[in-house]
C-alpha atoms as a PDB file:
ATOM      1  CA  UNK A   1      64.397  46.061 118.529  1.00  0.00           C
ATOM      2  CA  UNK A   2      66.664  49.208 118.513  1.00  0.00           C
ATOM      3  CA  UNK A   3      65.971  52.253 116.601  1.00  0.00           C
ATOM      4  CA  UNK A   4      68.302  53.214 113.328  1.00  0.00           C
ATOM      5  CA  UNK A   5      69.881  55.865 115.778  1.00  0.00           C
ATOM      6  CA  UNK A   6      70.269  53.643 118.610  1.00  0.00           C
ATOM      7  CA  UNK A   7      72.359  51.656 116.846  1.00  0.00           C
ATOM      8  CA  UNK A   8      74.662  54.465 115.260  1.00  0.00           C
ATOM      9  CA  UNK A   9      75.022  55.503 118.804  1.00  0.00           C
ATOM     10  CA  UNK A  10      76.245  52.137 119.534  1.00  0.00           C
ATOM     11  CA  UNK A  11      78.756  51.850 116.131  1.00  0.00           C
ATOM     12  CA  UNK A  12      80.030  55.472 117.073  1.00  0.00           C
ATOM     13  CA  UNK A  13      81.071  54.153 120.162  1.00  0.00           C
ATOM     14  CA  UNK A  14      79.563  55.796 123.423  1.00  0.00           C
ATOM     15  CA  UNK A  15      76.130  56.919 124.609  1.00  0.00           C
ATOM     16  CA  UNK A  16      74.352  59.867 122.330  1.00  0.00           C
ATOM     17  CA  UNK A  17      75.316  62.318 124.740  1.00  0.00           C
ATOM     18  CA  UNK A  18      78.751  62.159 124.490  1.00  0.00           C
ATOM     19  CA  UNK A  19      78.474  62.010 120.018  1.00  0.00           C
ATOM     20  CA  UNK A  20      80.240  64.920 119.065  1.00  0.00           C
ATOM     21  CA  UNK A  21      83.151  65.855 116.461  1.00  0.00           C
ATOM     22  CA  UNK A  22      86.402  67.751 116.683  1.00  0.00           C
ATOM     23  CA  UNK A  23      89.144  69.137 114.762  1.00  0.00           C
ATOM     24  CA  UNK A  24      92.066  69.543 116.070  1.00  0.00           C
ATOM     25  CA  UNK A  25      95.054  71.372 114.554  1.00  0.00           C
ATOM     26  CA  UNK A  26      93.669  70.538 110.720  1.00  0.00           C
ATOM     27  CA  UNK A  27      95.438  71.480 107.416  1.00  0.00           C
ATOM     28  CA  UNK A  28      94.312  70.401 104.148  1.00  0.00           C
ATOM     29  CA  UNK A  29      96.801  70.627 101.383  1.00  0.00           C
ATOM     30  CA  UNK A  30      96.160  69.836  97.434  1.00  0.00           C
ATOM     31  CA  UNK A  31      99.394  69.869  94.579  1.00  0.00           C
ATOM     32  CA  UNK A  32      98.098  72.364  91.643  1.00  0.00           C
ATOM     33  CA  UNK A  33      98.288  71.778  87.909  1.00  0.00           C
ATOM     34  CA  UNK A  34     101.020  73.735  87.893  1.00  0.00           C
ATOM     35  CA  UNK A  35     102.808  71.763  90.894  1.00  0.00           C
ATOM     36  CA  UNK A  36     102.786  74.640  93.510  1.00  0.00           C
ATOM     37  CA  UNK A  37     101.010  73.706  96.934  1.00  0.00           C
ATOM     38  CA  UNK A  38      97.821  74.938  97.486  1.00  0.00           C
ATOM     39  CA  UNK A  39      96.833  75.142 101.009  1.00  0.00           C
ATOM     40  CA  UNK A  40      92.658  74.945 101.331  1.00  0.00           C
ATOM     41  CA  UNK A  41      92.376  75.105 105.189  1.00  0.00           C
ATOM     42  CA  UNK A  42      94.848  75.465 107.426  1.00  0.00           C
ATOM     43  CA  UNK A  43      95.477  74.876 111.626  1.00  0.00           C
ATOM     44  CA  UNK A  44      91.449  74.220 112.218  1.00  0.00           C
ATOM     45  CA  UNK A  45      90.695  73.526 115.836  1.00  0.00           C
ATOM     46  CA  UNK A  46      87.304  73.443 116.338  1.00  0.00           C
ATOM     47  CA  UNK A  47      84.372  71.267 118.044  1.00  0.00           C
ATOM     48  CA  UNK A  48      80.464  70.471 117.655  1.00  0.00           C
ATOM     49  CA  UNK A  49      78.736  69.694 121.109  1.00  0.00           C
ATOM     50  CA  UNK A  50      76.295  66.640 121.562  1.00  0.00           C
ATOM     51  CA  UNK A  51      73.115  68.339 120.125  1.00  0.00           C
ATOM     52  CA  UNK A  52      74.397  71.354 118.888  1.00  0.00           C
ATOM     53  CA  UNK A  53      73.651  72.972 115.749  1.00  0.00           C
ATOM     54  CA  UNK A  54      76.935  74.682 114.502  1.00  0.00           C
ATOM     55  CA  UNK A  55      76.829  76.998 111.424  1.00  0.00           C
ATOM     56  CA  UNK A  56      79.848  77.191 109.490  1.00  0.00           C
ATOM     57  CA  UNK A  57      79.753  80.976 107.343  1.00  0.00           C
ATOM     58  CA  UNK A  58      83.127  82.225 104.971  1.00  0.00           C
ATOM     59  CA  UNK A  59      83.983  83.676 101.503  1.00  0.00           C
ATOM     60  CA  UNK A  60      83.840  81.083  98.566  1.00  0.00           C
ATOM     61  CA  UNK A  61      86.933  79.054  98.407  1.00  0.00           C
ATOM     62  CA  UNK A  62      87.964  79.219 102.011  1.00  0.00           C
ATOM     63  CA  UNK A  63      87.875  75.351 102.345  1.00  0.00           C
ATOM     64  CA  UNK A  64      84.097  74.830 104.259  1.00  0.00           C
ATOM     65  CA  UNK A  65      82.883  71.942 102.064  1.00  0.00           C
ATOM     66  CA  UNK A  66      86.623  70.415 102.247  1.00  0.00           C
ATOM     67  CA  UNK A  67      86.090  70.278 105.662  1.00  0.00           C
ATOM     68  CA  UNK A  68      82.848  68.521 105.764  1.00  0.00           C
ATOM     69  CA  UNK A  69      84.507  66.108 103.712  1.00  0.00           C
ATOM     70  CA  UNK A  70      86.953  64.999 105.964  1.00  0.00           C
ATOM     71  CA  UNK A  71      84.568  65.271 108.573  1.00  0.00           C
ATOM     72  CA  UNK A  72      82.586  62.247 107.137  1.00  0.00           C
ATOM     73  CA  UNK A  73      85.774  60.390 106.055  1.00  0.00           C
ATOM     74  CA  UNK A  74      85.420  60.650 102.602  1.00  0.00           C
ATOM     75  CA  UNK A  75      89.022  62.947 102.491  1.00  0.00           C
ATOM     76  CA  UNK A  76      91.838  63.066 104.842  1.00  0.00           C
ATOM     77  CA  UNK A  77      93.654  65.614 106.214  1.00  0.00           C
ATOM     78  CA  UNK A  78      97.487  66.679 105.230  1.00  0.00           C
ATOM     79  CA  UNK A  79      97.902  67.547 109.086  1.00  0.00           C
ATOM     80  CA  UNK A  80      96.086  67.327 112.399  1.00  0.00           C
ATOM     81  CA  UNK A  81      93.554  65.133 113.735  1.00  0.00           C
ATOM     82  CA  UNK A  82      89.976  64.661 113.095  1.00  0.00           C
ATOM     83  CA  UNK A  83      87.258  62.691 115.731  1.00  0.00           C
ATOM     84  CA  UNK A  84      83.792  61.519 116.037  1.00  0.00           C
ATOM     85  CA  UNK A  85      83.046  60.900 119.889  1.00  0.00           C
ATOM     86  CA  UNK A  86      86.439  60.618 120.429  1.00  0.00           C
ATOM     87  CA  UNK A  87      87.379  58.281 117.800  1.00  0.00           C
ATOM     88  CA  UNK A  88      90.035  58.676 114.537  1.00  0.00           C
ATOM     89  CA  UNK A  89      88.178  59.249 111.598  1.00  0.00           C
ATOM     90  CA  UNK A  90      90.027  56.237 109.264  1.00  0.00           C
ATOM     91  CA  UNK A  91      87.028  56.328 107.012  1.00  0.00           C
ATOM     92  CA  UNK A  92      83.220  56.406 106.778  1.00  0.00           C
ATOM     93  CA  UNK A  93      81.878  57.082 110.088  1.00  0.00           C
ATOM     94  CA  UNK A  94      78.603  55.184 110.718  1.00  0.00           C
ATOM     95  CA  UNK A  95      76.175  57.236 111.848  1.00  0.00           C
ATOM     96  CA  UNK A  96      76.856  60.435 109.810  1.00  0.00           C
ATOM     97  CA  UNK A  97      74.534  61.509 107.683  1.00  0.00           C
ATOM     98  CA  UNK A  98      75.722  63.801 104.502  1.00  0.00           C
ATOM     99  CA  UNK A  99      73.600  66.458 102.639  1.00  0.00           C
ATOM    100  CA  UNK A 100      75.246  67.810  99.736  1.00  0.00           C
ATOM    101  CA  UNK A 101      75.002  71.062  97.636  1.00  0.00           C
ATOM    102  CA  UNK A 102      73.027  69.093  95.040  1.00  0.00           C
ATOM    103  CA  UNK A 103      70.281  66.744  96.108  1.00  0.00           C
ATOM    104  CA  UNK A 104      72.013  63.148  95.441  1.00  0.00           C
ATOM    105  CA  UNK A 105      68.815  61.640  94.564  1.00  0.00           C
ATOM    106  CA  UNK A 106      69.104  58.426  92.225  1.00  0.00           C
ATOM    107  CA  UNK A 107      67.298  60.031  88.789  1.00  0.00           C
ATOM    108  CA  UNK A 108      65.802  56.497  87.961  1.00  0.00           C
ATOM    109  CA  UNK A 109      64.157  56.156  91.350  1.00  0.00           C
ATOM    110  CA  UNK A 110      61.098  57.029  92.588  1.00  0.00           C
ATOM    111  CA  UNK A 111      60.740  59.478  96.096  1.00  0.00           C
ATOM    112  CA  UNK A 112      59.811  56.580  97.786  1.00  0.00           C
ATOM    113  CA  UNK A 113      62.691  54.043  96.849  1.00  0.00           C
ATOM    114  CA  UNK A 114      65.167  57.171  97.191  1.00  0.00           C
ATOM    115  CA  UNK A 115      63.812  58.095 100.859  1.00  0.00           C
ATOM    116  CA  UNK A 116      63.698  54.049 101.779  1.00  0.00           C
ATOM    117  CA  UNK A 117      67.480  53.529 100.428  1.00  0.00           C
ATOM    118  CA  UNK A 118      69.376  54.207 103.783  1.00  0.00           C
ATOM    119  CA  UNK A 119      67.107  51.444 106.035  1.00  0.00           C
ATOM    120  CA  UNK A 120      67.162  48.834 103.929  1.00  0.00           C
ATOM    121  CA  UNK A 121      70.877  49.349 103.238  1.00  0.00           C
ATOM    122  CA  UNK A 122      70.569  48.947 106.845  1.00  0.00           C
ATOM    123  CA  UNK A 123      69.052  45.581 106.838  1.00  0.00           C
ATOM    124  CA  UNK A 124      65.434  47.143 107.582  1.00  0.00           C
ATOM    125  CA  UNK A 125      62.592  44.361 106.163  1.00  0.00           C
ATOM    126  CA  UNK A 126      61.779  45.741 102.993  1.00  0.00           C
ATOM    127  CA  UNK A 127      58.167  46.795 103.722  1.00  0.00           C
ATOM    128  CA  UNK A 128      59.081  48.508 107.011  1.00  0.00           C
ATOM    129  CA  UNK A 129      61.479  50.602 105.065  1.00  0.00           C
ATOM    130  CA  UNK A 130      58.943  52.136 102.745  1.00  0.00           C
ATOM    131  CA  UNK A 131      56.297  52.633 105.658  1.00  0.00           C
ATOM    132  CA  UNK A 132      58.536  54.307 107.568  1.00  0.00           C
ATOM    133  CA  UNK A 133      59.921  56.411 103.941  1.00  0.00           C
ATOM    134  CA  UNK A 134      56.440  57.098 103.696  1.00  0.00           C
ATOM    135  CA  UNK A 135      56.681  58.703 107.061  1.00  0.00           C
ATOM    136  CA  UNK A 136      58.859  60.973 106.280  1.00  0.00           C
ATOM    137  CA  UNK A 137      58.062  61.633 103.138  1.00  0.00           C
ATOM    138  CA  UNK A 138      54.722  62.664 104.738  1.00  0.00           C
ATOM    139  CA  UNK A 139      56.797  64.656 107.584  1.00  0.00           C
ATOM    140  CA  UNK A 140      58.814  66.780 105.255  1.00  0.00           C
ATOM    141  CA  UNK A 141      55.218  67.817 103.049  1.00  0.00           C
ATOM    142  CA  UNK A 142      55.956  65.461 100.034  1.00  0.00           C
ATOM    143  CA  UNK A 143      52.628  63.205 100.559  1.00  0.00           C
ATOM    144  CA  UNK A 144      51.033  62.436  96.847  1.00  0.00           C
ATOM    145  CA  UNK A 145      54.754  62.491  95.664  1.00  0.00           C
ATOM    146  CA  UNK A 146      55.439  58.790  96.374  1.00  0.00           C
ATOM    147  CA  UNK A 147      56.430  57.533  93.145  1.00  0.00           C
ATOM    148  CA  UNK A 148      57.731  60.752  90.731  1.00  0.00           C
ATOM    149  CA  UNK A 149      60.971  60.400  89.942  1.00  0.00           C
ATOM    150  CA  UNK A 150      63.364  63.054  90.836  1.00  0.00           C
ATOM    151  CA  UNK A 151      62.719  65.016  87.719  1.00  0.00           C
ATOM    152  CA  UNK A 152      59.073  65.310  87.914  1.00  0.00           C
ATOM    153  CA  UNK A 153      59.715  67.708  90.814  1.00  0.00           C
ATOM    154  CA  UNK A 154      60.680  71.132  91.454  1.00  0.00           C
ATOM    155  CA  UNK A 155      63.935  72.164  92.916  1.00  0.00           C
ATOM    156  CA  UNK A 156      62.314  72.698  96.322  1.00  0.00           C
ATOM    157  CA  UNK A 157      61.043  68.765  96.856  1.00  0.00           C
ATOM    158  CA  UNK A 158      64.085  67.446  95.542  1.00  0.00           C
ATOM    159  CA  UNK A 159      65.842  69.246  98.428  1.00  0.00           C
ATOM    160  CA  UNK A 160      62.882  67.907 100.858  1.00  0.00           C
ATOM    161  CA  UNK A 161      62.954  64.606  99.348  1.00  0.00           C
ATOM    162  CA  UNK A 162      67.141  64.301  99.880  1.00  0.00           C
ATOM    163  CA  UNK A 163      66.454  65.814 103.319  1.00  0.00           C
ATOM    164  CA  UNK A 164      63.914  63.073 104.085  1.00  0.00           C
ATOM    165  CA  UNK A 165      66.210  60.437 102.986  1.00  0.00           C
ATOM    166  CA  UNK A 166      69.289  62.068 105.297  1.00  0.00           C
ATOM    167  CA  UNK A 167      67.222  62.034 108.405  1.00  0.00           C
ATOM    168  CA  UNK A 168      65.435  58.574 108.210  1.00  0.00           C
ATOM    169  CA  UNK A 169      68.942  57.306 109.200  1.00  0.00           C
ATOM    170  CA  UNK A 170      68.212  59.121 112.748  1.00  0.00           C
ATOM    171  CA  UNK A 171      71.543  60.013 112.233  1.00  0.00           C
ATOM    172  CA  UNK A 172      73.923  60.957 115.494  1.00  0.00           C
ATOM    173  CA  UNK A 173      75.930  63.609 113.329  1.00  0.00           C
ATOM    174  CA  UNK A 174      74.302  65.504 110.423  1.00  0.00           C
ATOM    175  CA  UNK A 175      76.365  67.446 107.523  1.00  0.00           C
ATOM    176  CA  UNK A 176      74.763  69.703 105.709  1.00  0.00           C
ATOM    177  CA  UNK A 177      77.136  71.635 102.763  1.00  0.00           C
ATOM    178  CA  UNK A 178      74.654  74.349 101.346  1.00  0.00           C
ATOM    179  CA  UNK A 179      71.667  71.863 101.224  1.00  0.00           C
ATOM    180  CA  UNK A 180      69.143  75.364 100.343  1.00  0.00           C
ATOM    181  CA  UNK A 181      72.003  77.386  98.528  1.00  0.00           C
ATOM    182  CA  UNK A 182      70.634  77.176  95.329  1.00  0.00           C
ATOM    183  CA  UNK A 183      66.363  78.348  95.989  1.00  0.00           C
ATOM    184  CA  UNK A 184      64.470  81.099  96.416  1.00  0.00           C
ATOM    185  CA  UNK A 185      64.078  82.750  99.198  1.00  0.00           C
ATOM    186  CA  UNK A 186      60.631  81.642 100.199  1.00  0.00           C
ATOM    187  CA  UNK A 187      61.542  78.676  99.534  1.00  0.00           C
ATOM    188  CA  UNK A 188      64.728  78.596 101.447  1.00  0.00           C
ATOM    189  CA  UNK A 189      62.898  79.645 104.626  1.00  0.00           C
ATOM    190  CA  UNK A 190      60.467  77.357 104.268  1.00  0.00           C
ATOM    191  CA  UNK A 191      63.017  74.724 104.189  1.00  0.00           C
ATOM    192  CA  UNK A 192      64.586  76.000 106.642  1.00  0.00           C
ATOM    193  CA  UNK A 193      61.526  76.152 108.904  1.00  0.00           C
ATOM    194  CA  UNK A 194      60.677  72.765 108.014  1.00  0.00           C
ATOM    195  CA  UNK A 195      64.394  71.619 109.013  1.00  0.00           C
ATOM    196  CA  UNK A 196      64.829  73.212 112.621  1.00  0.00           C
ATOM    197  CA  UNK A 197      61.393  71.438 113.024  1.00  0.00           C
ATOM    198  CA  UNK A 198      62.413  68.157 112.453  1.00  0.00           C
ATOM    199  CA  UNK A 199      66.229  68.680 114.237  1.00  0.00           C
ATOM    200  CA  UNK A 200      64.022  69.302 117.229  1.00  0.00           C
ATOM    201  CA  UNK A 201      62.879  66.486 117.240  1.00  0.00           C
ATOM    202  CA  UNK A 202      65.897  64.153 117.879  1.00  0.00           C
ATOM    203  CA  UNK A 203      68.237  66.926 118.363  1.00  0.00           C
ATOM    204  CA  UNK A 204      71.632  65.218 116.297  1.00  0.00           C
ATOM    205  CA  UNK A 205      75.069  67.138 116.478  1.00  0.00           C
ATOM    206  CA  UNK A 206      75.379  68.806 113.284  1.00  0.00           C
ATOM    207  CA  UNK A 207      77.606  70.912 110.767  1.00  0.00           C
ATOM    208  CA  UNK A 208      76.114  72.892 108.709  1.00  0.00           C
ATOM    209  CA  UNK A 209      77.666  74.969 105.558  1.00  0.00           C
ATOM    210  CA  UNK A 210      76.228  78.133 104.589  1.00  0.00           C
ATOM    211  CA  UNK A 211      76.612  81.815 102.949  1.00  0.00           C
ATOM    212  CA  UNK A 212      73.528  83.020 103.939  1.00  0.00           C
ATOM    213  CA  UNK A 213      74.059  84.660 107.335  1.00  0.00           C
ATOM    214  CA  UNK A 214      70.344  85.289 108.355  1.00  0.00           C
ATOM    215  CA  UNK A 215      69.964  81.112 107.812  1.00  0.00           C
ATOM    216  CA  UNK A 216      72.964  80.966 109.512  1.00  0.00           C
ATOM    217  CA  UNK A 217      71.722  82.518 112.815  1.00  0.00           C
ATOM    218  CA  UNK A 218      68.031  81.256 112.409  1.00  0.00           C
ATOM    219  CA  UNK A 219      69.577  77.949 112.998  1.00  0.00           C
ATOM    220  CA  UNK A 220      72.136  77.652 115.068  1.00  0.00           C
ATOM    221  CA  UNK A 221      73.414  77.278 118.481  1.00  0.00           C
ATOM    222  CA  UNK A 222      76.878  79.042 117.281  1.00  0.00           C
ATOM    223  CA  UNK A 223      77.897  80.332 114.147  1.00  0.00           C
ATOM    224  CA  UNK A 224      82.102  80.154 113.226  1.00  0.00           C
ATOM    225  CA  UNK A 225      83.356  82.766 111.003  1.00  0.00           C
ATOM    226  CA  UNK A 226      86.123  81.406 108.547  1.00  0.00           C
ATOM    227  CA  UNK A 227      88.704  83.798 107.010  1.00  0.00           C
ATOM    228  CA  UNK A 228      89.479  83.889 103.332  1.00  0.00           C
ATOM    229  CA  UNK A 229      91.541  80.946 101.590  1.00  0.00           C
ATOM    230  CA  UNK A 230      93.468  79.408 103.181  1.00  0.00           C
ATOM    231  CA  UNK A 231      90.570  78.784 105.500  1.00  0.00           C
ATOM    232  CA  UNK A 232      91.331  79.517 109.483  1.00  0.00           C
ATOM    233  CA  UNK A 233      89.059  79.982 112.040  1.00  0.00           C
ATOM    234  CA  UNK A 234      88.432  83.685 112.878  1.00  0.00           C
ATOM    235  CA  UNK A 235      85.748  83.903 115.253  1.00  0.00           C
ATOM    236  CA  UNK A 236      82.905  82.095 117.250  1.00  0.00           C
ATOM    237  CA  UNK A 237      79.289  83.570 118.176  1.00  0.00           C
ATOM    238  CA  UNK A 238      77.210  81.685 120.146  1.00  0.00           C
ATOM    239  CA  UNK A 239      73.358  82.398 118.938  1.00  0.00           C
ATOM    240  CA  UNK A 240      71.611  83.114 122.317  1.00  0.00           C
ATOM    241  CA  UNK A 241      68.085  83.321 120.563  1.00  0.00           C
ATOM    242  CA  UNK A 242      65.846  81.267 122.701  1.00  0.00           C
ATOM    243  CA  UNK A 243      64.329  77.822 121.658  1.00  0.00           C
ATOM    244  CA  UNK A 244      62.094  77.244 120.125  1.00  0.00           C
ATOM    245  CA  UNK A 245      62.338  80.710 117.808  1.00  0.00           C
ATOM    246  CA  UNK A 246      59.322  80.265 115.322  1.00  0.00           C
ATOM    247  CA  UNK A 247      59.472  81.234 111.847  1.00  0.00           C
ATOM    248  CA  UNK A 248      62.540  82.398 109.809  1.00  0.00           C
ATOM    249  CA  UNK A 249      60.287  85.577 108.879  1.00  0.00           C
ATOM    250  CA  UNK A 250      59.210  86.444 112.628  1.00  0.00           C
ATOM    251  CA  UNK A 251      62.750  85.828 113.698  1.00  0.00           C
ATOM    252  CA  UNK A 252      64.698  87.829 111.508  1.00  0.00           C
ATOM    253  CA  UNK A 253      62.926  91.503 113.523  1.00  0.00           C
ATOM    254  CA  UNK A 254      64.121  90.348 117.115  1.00  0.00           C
ATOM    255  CA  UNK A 255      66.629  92.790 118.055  1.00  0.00           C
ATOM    256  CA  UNK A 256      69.167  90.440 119.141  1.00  0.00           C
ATOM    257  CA  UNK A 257      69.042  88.763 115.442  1.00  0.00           C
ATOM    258  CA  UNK A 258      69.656  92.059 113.939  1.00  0.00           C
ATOM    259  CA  UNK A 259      72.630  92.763 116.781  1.00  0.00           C
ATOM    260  CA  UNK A 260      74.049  89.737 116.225  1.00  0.00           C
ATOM    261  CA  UNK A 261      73.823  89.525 112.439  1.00  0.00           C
ATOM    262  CA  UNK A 262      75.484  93.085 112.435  1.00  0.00           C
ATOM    263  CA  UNK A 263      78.814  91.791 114.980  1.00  0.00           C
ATOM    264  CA  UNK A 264      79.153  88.502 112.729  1.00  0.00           C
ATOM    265  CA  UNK A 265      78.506  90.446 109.454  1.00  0.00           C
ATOM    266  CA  UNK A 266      81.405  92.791 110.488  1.00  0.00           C
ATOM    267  CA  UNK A 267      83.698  89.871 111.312  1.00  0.00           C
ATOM    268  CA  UNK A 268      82.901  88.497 107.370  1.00  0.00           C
ATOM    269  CA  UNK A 269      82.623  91.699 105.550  1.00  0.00           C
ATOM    270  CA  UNK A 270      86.691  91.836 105.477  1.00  0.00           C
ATOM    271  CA  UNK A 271      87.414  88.010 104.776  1.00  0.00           C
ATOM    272  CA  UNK A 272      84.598  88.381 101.488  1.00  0.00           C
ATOM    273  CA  UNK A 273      86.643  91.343 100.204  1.00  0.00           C
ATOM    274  CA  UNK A 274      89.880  90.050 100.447  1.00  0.00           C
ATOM    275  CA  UNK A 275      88.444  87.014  98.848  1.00  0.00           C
ATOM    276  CA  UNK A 276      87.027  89.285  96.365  1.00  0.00           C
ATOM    277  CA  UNK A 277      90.235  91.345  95.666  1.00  0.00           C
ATOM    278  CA  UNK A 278      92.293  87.792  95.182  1.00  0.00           C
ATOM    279  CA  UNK A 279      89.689  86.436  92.745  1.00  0.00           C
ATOM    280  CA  UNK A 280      90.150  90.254  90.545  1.00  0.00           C
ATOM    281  CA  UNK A 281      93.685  90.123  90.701  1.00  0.00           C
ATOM    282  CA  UNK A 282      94.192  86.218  89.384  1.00  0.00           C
ATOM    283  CA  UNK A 283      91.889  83.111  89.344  1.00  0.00           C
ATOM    284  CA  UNK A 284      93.184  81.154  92.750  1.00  0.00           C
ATOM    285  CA  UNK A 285      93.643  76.888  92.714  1.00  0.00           C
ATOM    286  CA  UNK A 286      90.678  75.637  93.995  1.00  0.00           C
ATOM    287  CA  UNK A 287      90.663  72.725  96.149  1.00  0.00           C
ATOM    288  CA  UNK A 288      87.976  70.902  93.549  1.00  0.00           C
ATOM    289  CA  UNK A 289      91.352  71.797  90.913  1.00  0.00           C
ATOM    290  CA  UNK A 290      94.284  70.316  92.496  1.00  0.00           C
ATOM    291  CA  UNK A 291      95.890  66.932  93.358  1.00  0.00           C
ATOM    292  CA  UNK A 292      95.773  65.945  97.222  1.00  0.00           C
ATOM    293  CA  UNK A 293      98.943  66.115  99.020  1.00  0.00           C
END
């Protein structure tokens, strides 16, 4: 019988080594309350490679989480075109898996019937779907944590437990919009740890949203800079750190991390103050504030 990812290979249309997305020419464009046009991102061109892990880092507001949204076909752009191994996205792409800022768990479900949601939605016999949530739950250190509910835990294995329940789908593309914004450090790279571990493992394509440049660089294959609103691209890095690169911690003291974090830092350092100086001078339309165009 084929594997969850097998088959979302299949649905997205061509073998997993040609699953990849690309923006081409994108502009997203939202009507303000007070009826001017707000412009969120504008002329994006940009591609993730079959297996690669792309970091996306800019100033708040510059349109990152929009884009993830189209990206997964729950928005659509004002202009350009957006494709998942060479498809239109119309709407939601199989085989995409979405991590949001907040967690997403269901409140009046246990781990285990959170984690076990995406199989059976699948069609997965209903007793294969919690061994293999069990699995996971296991793989991403939340064993004993079976059946609390999401508010029995701490902020920590809520992320673990909605990153356990993202990756039982095997899924071919991953999105990830700040999935470790809002913890601790230690606890950020020990997620962080945890999730290069398990990427590693079946290696999807994936887009990942961050402001945390040393997470940024830990983790990916290439990290695009985005200028201030509206959001363009400014600059790609590619991360030449080798594979596999250990612990966040051990990491962060290799002289190429602290080169590169230095050239990309210098890149952002002017799109964060001009973000900066906008937000002092007047309170900007956010994309989350106007009506889409």
């Amino acid at each position: 019988m084929p594997t969850l990812k097998a088959r979302r290979d299949e649905a997205l249309g061509g073998p997993p080594g040609q699953v990849r997305v690309e923006l081409a020419s994108v502009t997203k464009r939202f009507l303000s309350p007070t009826g001017t046009v707000f412009t969120a991102i504008s002329d994006v061109t940009m591609s993730v490679g079959a297996g690669q892990f792309c970091a996306v880092v800019g100033p708040t507001g510059c349109g990152k989480s929009t884009m993830l949204s189209m990206v997964s076909g729950l928005d659509r752009p004002s202009g350009g075109a957006i494709r998942v191994n060479g498809a239109p996205v119309r709407g939601i792409v199989d085989g995409v898996g979405f991590m949001f800022q907040a967690d997403a768990l269901l409140p009046w479900k246990s781990v285990l019937h959170n984690v076990s949601l995406g199989p059976t939605f699948h069609r997965m016999d209903k007793r294969q779907a919690k061994d293999l949530a069990r699995d996971w739950i296991r793989r991403v250190g939340l064993s004993g944590f079976e059946d609390h509910y999401p508010h029995q835990l701490s902020g920590g294995m809520r992320k673990r437990a909605a990153m356990a329940a993202a990756l039982i789908n095997e899924p071919s593309i991953l999105l990830m919009d700040e999935p470790f914004g809002a913890l601790d450090v230690q606890t950020k790279a020990i997620m962080s740890d945890e999730l290069l571990t398990l990427w590693d493992q079946s290696r999807p394509s994936v887009l990942f949203i961050t402001h945390d440049l040393e997470e940024a660089i830990y983790l990916a294959d290439q990290v695009v800079v985005m200028t201030a609103s509206p959001g363009r691209i400014k600059a790609v890095y590619e991360i030449d750190l080798p594979r596999p690169r250990g612990t966040a911690q051990q990491l962060r003291f290799h002289p190429r991390f602290v080169e590169l974090q230095r050239r990309i830092w210098e890149s952002l350092r002017d799109e964060v103050q001009r973000a900066y100086q906008r937000s002092a001078t007047g309170t900007p339309v956010t994309a989350a504030e106007g009506r889409e165009l």
